[in-house]
C-alpha atoms as a PDB file:
ATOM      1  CA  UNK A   1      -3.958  -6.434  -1.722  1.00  0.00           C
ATOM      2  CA  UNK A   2      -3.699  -2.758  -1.255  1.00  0.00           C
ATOM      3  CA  UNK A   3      -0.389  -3.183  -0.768  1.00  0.00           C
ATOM      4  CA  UNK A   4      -0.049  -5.067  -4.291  1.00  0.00           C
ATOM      5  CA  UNK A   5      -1.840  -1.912  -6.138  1.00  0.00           C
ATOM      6  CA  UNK A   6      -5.617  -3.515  -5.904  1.00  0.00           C
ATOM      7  CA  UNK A   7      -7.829  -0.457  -5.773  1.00  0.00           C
ATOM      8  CA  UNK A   8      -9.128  -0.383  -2.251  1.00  0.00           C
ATOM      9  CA  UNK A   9     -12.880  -0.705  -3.666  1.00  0.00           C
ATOM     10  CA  UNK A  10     -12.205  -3.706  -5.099  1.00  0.00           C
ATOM     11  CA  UNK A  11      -9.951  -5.299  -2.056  1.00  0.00           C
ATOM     12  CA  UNK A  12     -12.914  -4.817   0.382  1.00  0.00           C
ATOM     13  CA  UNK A  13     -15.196  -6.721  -2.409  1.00  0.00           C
ATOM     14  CA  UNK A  14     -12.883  -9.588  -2.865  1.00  0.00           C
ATOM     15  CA  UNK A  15     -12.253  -9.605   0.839  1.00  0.00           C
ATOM     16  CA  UNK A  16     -15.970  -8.957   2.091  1.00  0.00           C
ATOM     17  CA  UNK A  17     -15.194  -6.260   4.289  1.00  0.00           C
ATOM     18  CA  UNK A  18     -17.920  -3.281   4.535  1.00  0.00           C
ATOM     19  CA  UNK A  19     -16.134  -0.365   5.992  1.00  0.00           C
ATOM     20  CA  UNK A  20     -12.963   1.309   4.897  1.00  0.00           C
ATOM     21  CA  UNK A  21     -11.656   1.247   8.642  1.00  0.00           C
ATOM     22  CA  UNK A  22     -11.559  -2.446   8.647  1.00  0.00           C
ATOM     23  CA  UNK A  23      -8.997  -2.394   5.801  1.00  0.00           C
ATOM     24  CA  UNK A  24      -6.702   0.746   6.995  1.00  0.00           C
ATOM     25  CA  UNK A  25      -6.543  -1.269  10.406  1.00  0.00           C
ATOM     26  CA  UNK A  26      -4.693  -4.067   8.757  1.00  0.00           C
ATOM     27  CA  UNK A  27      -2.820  -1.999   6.711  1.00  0.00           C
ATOM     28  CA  UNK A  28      -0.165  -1.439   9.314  1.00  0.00           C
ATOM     29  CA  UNK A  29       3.212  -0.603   8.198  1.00  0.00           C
ATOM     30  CA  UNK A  30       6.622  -0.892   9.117  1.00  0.00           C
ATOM     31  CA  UNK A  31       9.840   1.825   9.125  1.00  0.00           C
ATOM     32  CA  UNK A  32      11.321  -1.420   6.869  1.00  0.00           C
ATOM     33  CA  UNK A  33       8.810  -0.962   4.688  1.00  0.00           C
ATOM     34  CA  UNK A  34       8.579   2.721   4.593  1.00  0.00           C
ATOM     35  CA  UNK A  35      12.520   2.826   4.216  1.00  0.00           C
ATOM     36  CA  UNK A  36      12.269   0.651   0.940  1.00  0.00           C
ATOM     37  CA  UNK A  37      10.292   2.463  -0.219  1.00  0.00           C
ATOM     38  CA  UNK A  38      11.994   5.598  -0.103  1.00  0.00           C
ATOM     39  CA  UNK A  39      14.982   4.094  -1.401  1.00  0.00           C
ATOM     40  CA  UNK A  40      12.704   3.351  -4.363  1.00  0.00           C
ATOM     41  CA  UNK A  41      11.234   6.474  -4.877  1.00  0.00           C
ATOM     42  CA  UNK A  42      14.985   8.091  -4.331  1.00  0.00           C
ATOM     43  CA  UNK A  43      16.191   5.624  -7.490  1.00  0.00           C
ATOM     44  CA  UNK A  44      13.251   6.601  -9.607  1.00  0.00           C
ATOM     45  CA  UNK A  45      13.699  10.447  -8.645  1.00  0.00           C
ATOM     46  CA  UNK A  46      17.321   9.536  -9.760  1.00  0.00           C
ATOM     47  CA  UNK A  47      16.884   8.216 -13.394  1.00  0.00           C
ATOM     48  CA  UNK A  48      14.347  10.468 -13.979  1.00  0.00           C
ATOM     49  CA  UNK A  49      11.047   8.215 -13.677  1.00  0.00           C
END
């Protein structure tokens, strides 16, 4: 969910957990991921967005 944009307040609501840490622990991310993203962010930076 965090991952989709769902404010992390509302993620641990829908999901029942109590503590932050339980969240950031599945939030585990991969270079994949993080290289996507970049390429994103380089596009954006690119057509001026």
């Amino acid at each position: 969910m965090v991952r989709a944009h769902v404010p992390e307040s509302i993620a641990m609501s829908i999901s029942s957990h109590r503590n932050p840490s339980v969240i950031a622990r599945y939030n585990i991310d991969s270079a994949d991921r993080r290289a996507a993203l970049l390429r994103t962010q380089e596009r954006a930076t690119e057509t001026g967005r």
